[in-house]
PDB file of N, CA and C in Angstrom:
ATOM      1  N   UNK A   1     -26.294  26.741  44.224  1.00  0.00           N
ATOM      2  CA  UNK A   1     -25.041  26.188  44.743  1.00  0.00           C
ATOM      3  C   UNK A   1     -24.644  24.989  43.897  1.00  0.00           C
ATOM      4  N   UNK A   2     -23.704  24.947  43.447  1.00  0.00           N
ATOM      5  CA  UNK A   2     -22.903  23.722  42.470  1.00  0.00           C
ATOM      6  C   UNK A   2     -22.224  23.000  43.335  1.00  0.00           C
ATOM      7  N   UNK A   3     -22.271  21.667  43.316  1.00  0.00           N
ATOM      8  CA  UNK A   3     -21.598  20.372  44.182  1.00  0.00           C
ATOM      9  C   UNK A   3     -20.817  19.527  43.469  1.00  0.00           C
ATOM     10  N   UNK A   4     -19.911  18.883  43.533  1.00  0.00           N
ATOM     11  CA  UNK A   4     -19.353  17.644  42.934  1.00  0.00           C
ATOM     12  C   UNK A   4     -19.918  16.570  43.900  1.00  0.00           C
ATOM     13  N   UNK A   5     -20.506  15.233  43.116  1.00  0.00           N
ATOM     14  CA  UNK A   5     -20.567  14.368  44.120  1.00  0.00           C
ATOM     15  C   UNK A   5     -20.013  13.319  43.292  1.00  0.00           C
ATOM     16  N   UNK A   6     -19.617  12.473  44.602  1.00  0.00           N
ATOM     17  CA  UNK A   6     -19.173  10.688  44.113  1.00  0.00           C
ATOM     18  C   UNK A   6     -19.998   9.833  44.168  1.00  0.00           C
ATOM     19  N   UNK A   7     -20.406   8.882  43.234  1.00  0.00           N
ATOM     20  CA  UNK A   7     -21.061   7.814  43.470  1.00  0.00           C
ATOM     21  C   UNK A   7     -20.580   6.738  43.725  1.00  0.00           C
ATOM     22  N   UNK A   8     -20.794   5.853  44.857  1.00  0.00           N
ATOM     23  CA  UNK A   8     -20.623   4.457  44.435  1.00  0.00           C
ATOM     24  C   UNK A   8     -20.973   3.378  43.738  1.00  0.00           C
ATOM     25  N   UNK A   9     -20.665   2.562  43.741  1.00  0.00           N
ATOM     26  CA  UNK A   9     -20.631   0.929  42.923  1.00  0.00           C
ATOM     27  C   UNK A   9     -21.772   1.296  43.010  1.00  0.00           C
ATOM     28  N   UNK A  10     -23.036   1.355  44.189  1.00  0.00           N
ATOM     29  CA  UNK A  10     -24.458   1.356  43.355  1.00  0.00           C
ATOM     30  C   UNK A  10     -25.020   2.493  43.070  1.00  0.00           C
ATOM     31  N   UNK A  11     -24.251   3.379  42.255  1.00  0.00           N
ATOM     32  CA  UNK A  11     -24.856   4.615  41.726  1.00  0.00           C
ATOM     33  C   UNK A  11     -25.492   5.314  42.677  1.00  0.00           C
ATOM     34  N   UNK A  12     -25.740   5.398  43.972  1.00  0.00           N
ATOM     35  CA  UNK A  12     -26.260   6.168  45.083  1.00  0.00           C
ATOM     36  C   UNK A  12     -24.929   6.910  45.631  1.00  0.00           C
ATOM     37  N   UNK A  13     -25.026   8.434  45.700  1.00  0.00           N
ATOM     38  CA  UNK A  13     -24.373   9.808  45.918  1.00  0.00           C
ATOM     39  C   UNK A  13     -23.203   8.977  47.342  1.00  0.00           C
ATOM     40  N   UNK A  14     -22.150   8.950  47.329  1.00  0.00           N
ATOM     41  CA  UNK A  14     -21.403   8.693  48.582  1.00  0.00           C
ATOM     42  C   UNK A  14     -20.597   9.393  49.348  1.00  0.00           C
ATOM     43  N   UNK A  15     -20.510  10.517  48.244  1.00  0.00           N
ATOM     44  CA  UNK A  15     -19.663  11.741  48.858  1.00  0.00           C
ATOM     45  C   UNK A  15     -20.322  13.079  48.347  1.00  0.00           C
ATOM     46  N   UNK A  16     -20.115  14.043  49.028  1.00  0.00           N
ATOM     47  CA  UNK A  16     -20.902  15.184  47.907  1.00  0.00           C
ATOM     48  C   UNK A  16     -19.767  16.543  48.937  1.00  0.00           C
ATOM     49  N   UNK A  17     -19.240  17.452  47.483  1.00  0.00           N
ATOM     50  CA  UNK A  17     -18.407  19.079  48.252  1.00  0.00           C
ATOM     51  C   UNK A  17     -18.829  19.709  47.434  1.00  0.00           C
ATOM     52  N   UNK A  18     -19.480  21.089  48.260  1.00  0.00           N
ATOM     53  CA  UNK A  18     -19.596  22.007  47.915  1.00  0.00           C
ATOM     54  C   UNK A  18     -18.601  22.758  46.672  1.00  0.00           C
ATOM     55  N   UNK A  19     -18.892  23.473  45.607  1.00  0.00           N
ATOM     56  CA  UNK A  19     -17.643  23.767  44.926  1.00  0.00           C
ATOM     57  C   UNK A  19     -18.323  25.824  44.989  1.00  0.00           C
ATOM     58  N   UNK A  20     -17.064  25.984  45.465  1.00  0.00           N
ATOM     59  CA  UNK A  20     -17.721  28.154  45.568  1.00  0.00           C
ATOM     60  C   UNK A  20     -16.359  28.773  44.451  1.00  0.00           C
ATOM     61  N   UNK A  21     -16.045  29.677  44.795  1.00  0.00           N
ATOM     62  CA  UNK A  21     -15.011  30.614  43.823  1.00  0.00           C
ATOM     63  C   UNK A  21     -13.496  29.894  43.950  1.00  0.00           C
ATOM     64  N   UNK A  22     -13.615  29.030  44.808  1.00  0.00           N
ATOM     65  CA  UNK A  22     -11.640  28.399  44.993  1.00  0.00           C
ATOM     66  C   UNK A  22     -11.902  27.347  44.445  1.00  0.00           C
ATOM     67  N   UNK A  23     -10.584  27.092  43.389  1.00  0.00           N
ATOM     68  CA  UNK A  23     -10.508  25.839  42.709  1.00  0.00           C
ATOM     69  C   UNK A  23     -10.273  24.670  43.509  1.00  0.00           C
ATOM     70  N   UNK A  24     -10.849  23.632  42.711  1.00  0.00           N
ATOM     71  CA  UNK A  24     -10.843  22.433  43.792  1.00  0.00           C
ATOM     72  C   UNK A  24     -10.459  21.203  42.736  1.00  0.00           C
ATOM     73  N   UNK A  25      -8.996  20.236  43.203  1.00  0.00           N
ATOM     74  CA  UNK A  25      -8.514  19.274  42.503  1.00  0.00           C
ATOM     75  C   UNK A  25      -8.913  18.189  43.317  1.00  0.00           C
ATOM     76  N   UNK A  26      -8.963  17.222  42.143  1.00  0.00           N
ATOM     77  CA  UNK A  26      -8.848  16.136  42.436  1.00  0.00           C
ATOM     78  C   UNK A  26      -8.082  14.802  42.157  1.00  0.00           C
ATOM     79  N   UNK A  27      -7.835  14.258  43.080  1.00  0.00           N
ATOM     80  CA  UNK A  27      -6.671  13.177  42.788  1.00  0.00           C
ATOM     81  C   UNK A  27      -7.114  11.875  43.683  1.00  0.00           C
ATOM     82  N   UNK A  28      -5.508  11.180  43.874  1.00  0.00           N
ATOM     83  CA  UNK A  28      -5.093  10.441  44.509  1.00  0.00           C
ATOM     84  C   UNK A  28      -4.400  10.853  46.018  1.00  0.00           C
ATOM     85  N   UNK A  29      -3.488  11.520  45.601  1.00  0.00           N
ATOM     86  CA  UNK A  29      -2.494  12.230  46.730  1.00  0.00           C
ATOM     87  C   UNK A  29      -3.551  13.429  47.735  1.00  0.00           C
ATOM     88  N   UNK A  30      -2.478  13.358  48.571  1.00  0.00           N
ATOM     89  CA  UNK A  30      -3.131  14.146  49.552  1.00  0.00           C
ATOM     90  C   UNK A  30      -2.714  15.797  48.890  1.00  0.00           C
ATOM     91  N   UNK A  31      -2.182  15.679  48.082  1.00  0.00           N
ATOM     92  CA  UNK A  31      -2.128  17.376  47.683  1.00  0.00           C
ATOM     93  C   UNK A  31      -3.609  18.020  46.679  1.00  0.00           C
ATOM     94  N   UNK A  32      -4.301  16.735  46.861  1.00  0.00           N
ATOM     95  CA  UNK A  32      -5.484  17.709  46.223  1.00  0.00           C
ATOM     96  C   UNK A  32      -6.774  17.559  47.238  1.00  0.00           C
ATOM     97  N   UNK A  33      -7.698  18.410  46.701  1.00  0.00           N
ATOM     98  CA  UNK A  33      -8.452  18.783  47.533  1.00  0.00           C
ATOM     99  C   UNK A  33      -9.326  17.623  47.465  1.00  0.00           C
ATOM    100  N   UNK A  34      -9.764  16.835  46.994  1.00  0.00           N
ATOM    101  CA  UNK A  34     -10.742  15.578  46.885  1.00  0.00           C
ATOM    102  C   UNK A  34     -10.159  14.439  46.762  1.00  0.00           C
ATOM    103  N   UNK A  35      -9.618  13.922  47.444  1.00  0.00           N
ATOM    104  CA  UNK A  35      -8.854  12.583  48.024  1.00  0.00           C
ATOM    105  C   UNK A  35      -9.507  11.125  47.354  1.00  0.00           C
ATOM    106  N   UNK A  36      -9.353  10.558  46.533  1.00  0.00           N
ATOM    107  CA  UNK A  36     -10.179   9.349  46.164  1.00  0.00           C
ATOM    108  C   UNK A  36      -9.642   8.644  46.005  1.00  0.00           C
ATOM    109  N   UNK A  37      -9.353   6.822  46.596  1.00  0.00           N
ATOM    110  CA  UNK A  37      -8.952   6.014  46.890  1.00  0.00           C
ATOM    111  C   UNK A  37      -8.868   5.322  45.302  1.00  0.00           C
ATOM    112  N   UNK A  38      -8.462   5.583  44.562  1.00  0.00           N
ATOM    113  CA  UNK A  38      -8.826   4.969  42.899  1.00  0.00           C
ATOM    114  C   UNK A  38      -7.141   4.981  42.297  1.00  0.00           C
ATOM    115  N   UNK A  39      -6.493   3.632  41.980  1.00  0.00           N
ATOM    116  CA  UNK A  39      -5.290   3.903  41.998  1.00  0.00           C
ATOM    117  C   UNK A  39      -5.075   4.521  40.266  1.00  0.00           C
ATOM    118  N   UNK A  40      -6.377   4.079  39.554  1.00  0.00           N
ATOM    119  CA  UNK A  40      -5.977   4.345  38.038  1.00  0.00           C
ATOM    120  C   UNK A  40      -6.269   6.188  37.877  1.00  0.00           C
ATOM    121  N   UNK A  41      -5.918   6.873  39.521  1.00  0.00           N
ATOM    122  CA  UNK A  41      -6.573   8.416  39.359  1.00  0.00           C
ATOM    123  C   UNK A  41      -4.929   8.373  39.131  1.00  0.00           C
ATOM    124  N   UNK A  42      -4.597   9.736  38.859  1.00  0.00           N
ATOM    125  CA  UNK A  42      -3.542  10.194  38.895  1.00  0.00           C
ATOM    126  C   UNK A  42      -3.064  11.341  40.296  1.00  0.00           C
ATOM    127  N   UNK A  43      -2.032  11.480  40.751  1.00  0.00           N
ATOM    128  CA  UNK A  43      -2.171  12.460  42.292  1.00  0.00           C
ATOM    129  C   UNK A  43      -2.788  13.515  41.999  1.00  0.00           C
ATOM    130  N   UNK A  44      -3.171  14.554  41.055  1.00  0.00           N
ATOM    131  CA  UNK A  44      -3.921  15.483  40.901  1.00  0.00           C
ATOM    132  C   UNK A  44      -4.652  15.095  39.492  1.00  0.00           C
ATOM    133  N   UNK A  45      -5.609  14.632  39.295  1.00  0.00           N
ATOM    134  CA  UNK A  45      -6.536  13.901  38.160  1.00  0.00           C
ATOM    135  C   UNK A  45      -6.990  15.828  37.164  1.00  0.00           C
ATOM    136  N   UNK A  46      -7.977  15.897  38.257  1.00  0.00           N
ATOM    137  CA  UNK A  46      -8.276  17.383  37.450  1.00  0.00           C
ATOM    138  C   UNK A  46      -9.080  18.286  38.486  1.00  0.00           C
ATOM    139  N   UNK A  47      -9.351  19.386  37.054  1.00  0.00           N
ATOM    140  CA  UNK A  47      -9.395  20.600  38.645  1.00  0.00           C
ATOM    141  C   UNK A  47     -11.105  21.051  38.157  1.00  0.00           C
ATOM    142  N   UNK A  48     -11.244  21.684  39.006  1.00  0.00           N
ATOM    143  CA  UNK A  48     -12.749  22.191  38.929  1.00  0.00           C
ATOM    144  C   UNK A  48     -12.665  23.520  39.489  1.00  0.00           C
ATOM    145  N   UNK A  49     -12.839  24.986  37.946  1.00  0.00           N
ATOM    146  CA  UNK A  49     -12.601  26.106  38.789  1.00  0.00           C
ATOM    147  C   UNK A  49     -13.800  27.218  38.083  1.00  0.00           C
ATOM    148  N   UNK A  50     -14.233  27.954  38.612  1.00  0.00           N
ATOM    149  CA  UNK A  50     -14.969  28.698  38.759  1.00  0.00           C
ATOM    150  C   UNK A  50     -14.908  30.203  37.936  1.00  0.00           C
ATOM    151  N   UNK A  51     -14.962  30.543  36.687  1.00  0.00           N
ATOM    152  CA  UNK A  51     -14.875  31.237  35.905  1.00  0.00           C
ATOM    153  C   UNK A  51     -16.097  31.992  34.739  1.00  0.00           C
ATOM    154  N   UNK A  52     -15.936  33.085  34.953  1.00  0.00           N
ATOM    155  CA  UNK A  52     -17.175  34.057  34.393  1.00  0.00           C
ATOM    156  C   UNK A  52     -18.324  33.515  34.415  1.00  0.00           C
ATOM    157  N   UNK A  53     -18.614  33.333  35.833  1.00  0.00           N
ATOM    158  CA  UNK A  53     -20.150  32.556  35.958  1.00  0.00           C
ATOM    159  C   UNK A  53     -20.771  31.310  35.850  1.00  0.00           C
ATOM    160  N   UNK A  54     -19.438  30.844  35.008  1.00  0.00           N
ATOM    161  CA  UNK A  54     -19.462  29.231  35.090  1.00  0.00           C
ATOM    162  C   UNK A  54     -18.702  28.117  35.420  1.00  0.00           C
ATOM    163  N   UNK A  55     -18.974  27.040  35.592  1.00  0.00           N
ATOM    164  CA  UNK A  55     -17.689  25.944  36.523  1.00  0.00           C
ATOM    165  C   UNK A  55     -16.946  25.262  35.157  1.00  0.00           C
ATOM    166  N   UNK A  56     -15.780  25.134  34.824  1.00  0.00           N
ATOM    167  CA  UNK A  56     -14.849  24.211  33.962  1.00  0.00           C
ATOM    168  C   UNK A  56     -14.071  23.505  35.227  1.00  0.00           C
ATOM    169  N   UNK A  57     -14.360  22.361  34.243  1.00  0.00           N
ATOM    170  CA  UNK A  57     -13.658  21.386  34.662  1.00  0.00           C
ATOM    171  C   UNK A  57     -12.148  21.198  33.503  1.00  0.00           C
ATOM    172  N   UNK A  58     -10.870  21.026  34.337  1.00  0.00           N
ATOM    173  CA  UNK A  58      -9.483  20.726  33.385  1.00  0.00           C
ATOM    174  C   UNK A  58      -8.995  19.449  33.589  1.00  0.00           C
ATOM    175  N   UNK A  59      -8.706  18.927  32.882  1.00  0.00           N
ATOM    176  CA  UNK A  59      -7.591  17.484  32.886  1.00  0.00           C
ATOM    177  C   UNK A  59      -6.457  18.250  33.146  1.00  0.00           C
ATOM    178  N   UNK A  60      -5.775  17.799  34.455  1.00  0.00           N
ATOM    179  CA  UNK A  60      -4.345  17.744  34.472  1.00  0.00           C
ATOM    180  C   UNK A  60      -3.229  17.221  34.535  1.00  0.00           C
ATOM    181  N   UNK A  61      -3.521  16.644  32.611  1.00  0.00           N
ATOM    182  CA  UNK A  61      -2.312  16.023  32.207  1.00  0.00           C
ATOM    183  C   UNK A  61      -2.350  14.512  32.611  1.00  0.00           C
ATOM    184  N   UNK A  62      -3.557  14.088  32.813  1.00  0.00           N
ATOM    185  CA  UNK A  62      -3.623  12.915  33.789  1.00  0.00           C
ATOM    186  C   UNK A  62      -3.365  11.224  32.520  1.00  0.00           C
ATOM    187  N   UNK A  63      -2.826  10.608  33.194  1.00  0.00           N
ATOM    188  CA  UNK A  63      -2.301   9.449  32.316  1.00  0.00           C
ATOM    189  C   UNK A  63      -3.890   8.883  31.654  1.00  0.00           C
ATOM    190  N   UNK A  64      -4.744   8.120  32.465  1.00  0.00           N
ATOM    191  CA  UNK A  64      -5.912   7.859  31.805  1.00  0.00           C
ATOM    192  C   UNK A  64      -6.944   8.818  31.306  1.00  0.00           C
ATOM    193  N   UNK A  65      -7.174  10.208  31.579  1.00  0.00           N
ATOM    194  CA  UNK A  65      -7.714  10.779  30.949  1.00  0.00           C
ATOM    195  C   UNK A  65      -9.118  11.316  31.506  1.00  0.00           C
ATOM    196  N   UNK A  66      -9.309  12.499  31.494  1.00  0.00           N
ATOM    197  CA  UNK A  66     -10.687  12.728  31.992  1.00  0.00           C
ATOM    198  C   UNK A  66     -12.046  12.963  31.061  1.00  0.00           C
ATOM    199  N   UNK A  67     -13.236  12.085  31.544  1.00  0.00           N
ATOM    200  CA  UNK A  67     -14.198  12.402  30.609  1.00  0.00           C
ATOM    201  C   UNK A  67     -15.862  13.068  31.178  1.00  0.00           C
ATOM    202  N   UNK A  68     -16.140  13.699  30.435  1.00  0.00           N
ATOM    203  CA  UNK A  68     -17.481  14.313  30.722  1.00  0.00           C
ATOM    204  C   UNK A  68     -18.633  13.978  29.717  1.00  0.00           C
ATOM    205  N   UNK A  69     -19.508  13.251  30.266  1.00  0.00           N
ATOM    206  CA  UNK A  69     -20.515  12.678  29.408  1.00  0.00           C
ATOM    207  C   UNK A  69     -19.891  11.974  28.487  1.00  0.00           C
ATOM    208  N   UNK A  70     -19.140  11.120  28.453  1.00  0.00           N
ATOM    209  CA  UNK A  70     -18.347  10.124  27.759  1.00  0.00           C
ATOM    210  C   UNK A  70     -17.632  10.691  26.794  1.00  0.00           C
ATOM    211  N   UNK A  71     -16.761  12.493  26.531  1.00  0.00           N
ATOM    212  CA  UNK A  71     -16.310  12.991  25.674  1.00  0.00           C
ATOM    213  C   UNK A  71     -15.262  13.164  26.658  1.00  0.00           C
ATOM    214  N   UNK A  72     -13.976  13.102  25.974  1.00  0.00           N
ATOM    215  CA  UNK A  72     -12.669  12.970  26.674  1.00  0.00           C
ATOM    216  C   UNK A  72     -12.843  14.653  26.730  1.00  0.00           C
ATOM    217  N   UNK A  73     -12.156  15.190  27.861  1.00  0.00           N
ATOM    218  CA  UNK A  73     -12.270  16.304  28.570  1.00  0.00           C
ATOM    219  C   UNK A  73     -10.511  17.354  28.813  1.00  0.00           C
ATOM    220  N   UNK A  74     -10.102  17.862  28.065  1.00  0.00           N
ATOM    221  CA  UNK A  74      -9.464  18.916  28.033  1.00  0.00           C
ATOM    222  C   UNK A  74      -9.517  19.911  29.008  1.00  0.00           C
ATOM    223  N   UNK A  75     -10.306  21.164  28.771  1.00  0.00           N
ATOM    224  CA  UNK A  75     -11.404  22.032  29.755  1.00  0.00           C
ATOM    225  C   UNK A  75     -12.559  22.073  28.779  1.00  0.00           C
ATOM    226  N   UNK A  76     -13.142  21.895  30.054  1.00  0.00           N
ATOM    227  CA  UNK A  76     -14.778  21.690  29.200  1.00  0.00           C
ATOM    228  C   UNK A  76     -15.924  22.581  30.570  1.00  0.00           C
ATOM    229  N   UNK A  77     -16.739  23.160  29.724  1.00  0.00           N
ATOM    230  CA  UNK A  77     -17.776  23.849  30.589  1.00  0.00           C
ATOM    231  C   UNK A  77     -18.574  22.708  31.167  1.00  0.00           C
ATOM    232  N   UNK A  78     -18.715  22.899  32.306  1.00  0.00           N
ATOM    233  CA  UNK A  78     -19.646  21.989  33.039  1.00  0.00           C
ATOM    234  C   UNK A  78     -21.170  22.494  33.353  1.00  0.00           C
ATOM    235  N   UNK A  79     -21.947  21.470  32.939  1.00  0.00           N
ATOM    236  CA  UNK A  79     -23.696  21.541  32.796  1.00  0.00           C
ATOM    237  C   UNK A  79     -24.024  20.863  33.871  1.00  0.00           C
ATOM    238  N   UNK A  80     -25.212  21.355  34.849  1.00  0.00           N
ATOM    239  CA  UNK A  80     -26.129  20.576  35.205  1.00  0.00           C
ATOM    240  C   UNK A  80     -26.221  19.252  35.243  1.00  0.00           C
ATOM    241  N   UNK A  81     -25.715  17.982  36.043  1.00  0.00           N
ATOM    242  CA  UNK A  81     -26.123  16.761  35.600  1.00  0.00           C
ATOM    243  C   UNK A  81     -24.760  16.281  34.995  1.00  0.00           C
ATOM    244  N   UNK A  82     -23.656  16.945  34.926  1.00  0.00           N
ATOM    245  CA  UNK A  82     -22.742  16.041  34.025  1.00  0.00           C
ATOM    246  C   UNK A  82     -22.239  14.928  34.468  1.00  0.00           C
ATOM    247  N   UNK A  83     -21.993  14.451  33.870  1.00  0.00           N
ATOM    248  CA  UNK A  83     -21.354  12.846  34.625  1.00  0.00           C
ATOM    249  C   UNK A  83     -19.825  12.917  34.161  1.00  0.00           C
ATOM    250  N   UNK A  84     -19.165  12.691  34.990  1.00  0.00           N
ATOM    251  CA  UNK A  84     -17.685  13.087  35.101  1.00  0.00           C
ATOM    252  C   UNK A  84     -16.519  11.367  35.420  1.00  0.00           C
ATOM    253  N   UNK A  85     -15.964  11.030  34.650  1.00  0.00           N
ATOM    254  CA  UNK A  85     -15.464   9.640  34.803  1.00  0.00           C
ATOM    255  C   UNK A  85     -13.928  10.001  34.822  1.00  0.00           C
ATOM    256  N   UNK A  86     -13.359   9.465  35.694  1.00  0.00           N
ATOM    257  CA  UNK A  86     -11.842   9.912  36.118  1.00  0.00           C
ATOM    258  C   UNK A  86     -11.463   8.338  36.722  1.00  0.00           C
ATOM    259  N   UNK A  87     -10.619   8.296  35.581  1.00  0.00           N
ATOM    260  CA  UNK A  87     -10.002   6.407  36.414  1.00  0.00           C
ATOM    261  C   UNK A  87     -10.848   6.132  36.199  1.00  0.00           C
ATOM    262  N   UNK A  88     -11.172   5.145  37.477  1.00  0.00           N
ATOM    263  CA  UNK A  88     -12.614   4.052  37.564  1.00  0.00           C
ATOM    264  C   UNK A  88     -13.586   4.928  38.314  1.00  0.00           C
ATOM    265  N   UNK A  89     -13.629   5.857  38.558  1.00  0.00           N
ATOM    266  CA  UNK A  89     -14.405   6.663  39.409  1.00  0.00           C
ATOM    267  C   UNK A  89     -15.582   7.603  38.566  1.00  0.00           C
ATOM    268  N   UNK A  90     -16.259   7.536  39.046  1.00  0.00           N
ATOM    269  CA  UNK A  90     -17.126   8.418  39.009  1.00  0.00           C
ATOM    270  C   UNK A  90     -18.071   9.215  39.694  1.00  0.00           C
ATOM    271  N   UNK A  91     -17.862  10.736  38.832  1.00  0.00           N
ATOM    272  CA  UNK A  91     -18.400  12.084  39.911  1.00  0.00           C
ATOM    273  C   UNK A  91     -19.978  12.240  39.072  1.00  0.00           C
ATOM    274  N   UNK A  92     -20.896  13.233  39.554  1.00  0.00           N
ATOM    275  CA  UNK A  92     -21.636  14.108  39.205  1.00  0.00           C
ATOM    276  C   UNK A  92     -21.611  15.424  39.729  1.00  0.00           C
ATOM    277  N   UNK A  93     -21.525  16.135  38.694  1.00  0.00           N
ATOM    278  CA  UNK A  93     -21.642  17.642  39.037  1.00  0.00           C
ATOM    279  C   UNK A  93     -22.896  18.217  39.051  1.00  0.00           C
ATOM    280  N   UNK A  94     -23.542  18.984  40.119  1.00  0.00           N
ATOM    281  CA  UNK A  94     -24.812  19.596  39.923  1.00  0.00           C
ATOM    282  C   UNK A  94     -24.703  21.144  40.546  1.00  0.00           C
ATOM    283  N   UNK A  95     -26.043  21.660  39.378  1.00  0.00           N
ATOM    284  CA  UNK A  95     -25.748  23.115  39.960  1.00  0.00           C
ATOM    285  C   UNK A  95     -26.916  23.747  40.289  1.00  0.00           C
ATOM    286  N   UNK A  96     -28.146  23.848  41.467  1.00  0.00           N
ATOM    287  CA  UNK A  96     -28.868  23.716  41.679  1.00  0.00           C
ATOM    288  C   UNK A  96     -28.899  25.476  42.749  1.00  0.00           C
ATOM    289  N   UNK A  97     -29.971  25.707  42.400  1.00  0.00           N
ATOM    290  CA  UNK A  97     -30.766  26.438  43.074  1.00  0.00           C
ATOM    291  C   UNK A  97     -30.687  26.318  44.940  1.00  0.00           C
ATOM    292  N   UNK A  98     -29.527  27.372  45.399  1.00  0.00           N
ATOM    293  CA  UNK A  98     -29.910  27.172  46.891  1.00  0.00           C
ATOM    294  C   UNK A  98     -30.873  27.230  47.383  1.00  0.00           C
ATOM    295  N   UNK A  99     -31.445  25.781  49.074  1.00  0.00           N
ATOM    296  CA  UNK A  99     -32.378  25.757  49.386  1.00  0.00           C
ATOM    297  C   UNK A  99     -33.189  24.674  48.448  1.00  0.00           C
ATOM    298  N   UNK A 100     -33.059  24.171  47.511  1.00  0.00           N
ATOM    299  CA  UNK A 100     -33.871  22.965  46.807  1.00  0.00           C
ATOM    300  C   UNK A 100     -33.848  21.647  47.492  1.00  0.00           C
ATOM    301  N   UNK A 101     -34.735  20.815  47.403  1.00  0.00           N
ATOM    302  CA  UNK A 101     -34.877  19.808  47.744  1.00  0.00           C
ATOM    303  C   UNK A 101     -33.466  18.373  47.734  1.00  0.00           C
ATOM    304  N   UNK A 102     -33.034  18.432  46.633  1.00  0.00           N
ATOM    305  CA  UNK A 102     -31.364  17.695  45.768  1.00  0.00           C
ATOM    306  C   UNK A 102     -30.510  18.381  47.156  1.00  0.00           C
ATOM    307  N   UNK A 103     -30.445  20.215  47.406  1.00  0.00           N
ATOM    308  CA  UNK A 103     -29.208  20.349  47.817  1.00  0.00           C
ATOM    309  C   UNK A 103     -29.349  19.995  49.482  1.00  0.00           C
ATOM    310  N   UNK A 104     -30.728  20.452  50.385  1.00  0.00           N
ATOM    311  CA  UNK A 104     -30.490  20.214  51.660  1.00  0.00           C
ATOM    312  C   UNK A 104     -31.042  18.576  52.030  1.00  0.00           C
ATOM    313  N   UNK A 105     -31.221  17.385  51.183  1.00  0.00           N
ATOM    314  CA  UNK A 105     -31.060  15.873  51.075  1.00  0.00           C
ATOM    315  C   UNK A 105     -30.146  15.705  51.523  1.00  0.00           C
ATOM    316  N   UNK A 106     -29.076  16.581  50.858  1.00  0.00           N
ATOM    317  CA  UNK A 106     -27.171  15.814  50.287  1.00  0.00           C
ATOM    318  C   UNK A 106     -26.492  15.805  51.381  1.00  0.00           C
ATOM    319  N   UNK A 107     -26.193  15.191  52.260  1.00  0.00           N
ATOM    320  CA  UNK A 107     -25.085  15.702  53.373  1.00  0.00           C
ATOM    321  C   UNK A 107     -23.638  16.678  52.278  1.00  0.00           C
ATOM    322  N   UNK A 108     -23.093  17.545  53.256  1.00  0.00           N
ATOM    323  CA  UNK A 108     -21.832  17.956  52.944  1.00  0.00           C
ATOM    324  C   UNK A 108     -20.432  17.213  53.514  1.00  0.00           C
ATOM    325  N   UNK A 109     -19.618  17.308  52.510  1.00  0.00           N
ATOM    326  CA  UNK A 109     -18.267  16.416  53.096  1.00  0.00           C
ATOM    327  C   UNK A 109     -17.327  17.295  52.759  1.00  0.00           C
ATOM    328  N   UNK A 110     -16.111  16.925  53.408  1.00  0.00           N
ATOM    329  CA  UNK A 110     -14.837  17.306  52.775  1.00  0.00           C
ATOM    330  C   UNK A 110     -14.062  16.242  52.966  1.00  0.00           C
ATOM    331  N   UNK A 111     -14.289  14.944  53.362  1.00  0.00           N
ATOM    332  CA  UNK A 111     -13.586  13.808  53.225  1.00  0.00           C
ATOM    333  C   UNK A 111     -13.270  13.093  52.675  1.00  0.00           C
ATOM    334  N   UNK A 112     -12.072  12.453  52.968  1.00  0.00           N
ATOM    335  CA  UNK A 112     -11.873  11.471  51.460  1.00  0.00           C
ATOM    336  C   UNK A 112     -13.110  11.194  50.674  1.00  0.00           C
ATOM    337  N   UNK A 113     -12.705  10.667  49.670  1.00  0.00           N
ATOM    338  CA  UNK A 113     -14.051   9.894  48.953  1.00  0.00           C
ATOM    339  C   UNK A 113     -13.495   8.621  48.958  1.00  0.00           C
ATOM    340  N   UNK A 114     -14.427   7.385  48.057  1.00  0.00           N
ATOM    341  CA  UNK A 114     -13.799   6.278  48.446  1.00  0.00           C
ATOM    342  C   UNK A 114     -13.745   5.731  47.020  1.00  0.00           C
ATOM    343  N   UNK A 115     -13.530   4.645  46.598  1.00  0.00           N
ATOM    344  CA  UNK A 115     -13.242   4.365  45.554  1.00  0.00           C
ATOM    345  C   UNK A 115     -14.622   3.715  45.020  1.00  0.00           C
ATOM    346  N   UNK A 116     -14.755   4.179  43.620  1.00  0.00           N
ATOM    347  CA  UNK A 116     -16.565   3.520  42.992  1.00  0.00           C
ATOM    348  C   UNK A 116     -15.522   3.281  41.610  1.00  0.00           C
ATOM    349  N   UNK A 117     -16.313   2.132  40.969  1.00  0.00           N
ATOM    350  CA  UNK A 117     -15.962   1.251  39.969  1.00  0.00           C
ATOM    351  C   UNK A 117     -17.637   1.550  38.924  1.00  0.00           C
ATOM    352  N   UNK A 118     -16.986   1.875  37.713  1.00  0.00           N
ATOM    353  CA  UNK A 118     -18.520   1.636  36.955  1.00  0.00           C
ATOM    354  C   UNK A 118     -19.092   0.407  36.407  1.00  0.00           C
TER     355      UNK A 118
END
């Protein structure tokens, strides 16, 4: 099972969603699916979608820019562990083995997230 999670200010997981076959955006505005209080996001920052077996992540078009492992991010295949920086925010993506120790820790959300600063 693959997750997006948010970290906060102290690098400990603060939000964590499930990600399955439906694309899932993220922004500012309430029109995307991951709500994050970060004003330097843009209303739909970028998307996270699910293709031939693997998760890409897209920039959409977003004024500051999306990065993955500190490489500015276009669509980019997403690995295990990536570290994902949008605005001042920052995600981790993981893609873990259902039933592992990482996935039933994590609570599940679908709620806002909140705003983390690096």
């Amino acid at each position: 099972m693959a997750s997006l999670c948010l970290l906060g200010e102290d690098g400990a997981m603060a939000r964590r969603w499930e990600l399955g076959n439906q694309p899932l955006a993220v922004g500012r505005d309430a029109s995307a699916n991951v709500v994050v209080d970060d004003a330097t996001l843009s209303r739909r920052h970028f998307l996270i979608e699910f293709d031939s077996g693997s998760y890409f992540l897209e920039d959409l078009a977003s004024q500051n820019g999306t990065w993955v492992d500190g490489k500015r991010a276009r669509r980019t295949k997403l690995h295990h562990h990536d570290c994902i920086l949008a605005g001042r925010t920052i995600f981790l993506f993981s893609e873990q083995a259902p039933g592992t120790i990482a996935d039933s820790a994590a609570p599940s959300t679908n709620s806002a997230g909140r705003h983390a600063r690096p």
